[in-house]
PDB file of N, CA and C in Angstrom:
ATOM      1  N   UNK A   1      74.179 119.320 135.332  1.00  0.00           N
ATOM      2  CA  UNK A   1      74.082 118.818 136.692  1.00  0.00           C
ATOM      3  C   UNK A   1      74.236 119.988 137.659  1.00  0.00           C
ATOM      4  N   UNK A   2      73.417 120.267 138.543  1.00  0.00           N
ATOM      5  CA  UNK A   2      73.402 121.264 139.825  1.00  0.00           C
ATOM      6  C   UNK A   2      74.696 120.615 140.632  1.00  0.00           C
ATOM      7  N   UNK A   3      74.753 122.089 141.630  1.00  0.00           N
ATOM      8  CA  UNK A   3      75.598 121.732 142.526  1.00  0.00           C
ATOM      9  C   UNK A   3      75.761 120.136 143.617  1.00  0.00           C
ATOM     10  N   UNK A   4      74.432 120.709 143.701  1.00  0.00           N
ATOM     11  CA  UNK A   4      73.696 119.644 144.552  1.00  0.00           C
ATOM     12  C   UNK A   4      74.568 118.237 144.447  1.00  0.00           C
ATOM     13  N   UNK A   5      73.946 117.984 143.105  1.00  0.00           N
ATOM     14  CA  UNK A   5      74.248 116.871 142.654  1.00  0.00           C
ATOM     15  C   UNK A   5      75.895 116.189 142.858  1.00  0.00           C
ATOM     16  N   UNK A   6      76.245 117.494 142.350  1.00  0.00           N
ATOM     17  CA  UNK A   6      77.936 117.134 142.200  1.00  0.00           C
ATOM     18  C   UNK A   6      78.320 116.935 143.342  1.00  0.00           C
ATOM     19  N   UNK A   7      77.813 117.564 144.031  1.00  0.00           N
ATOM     20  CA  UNK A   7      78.658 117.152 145.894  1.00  0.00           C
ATOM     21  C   UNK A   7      77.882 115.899 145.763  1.00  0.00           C
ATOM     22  N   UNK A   8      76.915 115.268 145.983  1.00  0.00           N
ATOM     23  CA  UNK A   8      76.525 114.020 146.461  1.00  0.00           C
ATOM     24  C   UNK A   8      77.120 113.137 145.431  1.00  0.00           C
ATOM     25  N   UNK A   9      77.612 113.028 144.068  1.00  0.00           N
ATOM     26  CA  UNK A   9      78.017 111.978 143.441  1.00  0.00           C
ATOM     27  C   UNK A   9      79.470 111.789 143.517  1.00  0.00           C
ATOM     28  N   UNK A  10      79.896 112.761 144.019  1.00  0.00           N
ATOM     29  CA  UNK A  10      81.843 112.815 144.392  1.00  0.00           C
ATOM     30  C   UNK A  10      81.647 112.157 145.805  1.00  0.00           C
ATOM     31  N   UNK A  11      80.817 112.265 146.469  1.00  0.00           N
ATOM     32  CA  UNK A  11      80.276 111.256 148.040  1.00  0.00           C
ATOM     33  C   UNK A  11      80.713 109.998 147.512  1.00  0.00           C
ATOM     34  N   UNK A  12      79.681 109.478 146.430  1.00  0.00           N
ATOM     35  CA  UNK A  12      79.007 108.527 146.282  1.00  0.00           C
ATOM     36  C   UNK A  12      80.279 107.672 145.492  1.00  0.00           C
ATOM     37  N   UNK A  13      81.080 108.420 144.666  1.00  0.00           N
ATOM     38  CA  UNK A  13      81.975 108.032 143.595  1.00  0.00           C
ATOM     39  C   UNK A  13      83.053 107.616 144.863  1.00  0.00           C
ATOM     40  N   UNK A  14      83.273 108.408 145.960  1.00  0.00           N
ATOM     41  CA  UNK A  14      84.284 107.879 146.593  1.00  0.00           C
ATOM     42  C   UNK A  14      84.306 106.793 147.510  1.00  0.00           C
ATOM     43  N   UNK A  15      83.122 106.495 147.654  1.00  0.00           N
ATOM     44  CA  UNK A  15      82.809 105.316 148.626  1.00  0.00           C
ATOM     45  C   UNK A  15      83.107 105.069 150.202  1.00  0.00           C
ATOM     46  N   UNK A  16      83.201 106.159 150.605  1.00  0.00           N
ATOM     47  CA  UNK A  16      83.774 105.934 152.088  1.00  0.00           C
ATOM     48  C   UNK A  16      83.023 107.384 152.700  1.00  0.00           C
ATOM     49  N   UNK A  17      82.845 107.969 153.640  1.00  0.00           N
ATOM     50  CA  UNK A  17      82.617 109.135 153.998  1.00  0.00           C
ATOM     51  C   UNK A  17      83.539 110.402 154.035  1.00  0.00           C
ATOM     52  N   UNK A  18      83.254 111.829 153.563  1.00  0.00           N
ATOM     53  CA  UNK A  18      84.798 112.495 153.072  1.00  0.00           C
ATOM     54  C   UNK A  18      83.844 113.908 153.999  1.00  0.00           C
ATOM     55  N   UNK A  19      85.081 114.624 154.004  1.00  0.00           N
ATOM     56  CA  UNK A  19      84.611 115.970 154.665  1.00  0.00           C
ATOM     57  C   UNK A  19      84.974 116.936 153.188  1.00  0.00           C
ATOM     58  N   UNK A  20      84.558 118.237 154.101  1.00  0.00           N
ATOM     59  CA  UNK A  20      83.798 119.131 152.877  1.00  0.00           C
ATOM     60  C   UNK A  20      84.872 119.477 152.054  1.00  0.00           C
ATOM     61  N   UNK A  21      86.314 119.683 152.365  1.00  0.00           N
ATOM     62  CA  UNK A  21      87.512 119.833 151.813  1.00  0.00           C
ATOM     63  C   UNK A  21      87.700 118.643 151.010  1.00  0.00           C
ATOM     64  N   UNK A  22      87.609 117.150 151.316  1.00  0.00           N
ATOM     65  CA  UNK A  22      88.109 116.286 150.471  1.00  0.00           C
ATOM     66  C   UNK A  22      87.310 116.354 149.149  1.00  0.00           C
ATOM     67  N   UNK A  23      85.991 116.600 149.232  1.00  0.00           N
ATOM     68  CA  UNK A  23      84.523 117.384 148.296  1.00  0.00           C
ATOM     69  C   UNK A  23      84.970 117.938 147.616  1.00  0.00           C
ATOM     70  N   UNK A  24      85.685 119.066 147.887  1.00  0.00           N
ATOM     71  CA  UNK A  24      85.713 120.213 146.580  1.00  0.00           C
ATOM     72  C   UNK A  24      86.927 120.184 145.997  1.00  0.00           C
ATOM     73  N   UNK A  25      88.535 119.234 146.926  1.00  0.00           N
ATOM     74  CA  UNK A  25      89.158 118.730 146.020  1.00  0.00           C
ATOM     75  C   UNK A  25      88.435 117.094 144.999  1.00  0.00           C
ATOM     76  N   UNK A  26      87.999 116.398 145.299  1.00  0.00           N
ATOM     77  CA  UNK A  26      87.926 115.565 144.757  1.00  0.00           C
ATOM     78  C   UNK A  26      86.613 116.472 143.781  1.00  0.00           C
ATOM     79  N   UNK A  27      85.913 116.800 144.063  1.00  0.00           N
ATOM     80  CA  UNK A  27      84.810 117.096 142.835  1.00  0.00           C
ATOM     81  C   UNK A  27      85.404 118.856 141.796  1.00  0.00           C
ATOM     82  N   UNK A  28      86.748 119.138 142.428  1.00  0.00           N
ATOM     83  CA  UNK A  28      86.900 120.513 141.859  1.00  0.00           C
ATOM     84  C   UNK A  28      86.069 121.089 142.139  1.00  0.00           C
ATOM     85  N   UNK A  29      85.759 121.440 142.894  1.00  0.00           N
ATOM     86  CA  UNK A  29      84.469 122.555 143.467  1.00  0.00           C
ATOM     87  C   UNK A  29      85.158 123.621 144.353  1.00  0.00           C
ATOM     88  N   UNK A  30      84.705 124.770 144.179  1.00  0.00           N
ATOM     89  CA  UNK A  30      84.854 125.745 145.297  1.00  0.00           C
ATOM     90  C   UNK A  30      84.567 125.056 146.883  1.00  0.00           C
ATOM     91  N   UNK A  31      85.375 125.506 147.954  1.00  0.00           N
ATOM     92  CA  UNK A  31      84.846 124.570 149.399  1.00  0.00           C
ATOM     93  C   UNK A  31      83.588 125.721 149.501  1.00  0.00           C
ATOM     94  N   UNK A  32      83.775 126.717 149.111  1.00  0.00           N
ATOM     95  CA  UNK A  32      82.357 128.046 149.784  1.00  0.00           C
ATOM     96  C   UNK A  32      81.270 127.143 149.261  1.00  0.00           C
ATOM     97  N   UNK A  33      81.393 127.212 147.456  1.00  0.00           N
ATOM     98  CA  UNK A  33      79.784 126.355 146.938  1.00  0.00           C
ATOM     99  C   UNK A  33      79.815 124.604 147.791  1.00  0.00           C
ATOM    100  N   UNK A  34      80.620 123.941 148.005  1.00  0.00           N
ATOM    101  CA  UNK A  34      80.523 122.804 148.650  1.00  0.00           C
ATOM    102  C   UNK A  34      79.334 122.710 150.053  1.00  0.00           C
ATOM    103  N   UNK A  35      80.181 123.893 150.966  1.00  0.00           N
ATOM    104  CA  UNK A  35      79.421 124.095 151.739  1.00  0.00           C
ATOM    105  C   UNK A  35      77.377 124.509 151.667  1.00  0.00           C
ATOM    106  N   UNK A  36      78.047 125.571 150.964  1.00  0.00           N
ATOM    107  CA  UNK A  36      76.208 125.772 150.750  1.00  0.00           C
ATOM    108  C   UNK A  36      75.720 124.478 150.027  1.00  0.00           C
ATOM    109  N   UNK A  37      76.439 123.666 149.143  1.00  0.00           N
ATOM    110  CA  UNK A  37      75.448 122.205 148.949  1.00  0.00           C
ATOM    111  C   UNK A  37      74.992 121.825 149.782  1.00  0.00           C
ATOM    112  N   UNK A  38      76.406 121.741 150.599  1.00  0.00           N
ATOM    113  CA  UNK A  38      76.214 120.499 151.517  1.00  0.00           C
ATOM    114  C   UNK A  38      75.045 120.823 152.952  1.00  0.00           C
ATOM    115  N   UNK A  39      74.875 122.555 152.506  1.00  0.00           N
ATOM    116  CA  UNK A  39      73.437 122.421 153.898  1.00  0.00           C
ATOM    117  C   UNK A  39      71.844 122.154 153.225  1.00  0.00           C
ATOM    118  N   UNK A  40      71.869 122.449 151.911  1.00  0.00           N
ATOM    119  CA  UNK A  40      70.760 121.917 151.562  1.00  0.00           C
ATOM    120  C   UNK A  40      70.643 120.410 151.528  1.00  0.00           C
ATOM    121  N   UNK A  41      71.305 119.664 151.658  1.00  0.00           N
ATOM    122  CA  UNK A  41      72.123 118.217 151.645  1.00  0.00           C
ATOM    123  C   UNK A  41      71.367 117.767 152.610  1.00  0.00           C
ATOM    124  N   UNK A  42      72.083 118.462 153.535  1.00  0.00           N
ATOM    125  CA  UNK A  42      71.776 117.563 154.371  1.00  0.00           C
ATOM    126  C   UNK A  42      70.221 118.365 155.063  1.00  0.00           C
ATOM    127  N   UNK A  43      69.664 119.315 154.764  1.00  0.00           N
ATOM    128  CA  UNK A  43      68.486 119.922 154.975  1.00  0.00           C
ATOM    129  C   UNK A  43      67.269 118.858 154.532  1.00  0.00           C
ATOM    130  N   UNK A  44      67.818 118.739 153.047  1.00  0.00           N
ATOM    131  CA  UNK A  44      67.116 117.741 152.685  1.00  0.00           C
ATOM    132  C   UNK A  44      66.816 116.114 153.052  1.00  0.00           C
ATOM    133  N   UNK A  45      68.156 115.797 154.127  1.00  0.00           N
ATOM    134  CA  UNK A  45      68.116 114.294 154.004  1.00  0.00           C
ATOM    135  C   UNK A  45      69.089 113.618 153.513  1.00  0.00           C
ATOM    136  N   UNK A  46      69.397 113.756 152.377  1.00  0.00           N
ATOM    137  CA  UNK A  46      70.414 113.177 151.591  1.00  0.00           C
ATOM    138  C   UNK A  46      71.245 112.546 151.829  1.00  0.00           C
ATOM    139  N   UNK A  47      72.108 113.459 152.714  1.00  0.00           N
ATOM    140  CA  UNK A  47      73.416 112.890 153.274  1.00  0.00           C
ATOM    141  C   UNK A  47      73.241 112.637 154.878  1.00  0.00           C
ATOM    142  N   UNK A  48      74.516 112.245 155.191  1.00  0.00           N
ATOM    143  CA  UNK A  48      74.294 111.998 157.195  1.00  0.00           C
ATOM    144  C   UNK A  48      76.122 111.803 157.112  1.00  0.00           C
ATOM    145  N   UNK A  49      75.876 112.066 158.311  1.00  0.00           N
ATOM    146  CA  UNK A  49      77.291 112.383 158.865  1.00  0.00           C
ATOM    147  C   UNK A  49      77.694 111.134 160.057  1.00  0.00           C
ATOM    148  N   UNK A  50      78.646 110.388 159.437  1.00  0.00           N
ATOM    149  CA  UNK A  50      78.549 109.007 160.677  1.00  0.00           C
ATOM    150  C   UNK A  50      79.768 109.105 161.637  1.00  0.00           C
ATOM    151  N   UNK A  51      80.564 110.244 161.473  1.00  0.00           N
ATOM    152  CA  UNK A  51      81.332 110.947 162.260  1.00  0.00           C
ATOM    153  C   UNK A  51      81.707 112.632 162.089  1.00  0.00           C
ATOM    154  N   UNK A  52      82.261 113.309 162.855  1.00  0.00           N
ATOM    155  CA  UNK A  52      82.417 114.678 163.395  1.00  0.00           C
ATOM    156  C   UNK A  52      83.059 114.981 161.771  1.00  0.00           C
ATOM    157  N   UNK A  53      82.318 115.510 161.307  1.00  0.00           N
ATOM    158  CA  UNK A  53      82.442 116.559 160.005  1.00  0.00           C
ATOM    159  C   UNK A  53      83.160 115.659 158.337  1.00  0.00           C
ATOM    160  N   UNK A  54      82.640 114.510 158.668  1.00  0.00           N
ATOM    161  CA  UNK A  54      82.472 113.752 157.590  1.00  0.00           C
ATOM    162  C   UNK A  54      81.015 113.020 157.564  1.00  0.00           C
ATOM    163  N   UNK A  55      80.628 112.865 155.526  1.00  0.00           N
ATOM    164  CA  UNK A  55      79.508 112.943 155.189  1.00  0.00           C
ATOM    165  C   UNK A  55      79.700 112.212 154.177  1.00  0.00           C
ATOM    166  N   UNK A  56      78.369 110.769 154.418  1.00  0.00           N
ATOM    167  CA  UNK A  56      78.168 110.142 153.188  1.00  0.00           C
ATOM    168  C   UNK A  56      76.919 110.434 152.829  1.00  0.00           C
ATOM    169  N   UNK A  57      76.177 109.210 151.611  1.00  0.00           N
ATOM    170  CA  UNK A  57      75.168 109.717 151.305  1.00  0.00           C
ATOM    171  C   UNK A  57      74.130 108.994 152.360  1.00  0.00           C
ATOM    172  N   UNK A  58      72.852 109.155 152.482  1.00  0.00           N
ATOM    173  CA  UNK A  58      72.140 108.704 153.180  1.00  0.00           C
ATOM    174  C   UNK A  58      71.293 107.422 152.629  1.00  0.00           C
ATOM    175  N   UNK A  59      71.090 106.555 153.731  1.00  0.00           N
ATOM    176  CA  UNK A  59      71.076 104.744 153.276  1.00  0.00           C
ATOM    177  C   UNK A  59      69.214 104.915 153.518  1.00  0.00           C
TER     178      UNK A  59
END
């Protein structure tokens, strides 16, 4: 599984919207690699942000 992935399924596994710190504790991830997921993330679409620096997946 890519990075990618892992940030969006620790999103998805947690069910609520999380910021990039709750990410890389809850998925064990570096916050640096979190971040660079999380701009292809949301570059891509994927995710959306339904408040100031928290991110679910996109509906």
């Amino acid at each position: 599984m890519d990075l990618e992935e892992q940030v969006l399924n620790t999103i998805k596994k947690a069910g609520k919207p999380l910021s990039a710190g709750q990410i890389a504790e809850l998925g064990g991830i570096d916050r640096k690699e979190v971040d660079k997921a999380m701009k292809k993330l949301k570059t891509s679409g994927k995710i959306t942000s339904p408040k100031v620096c928290f991110w679910e997946p996109a509906k």
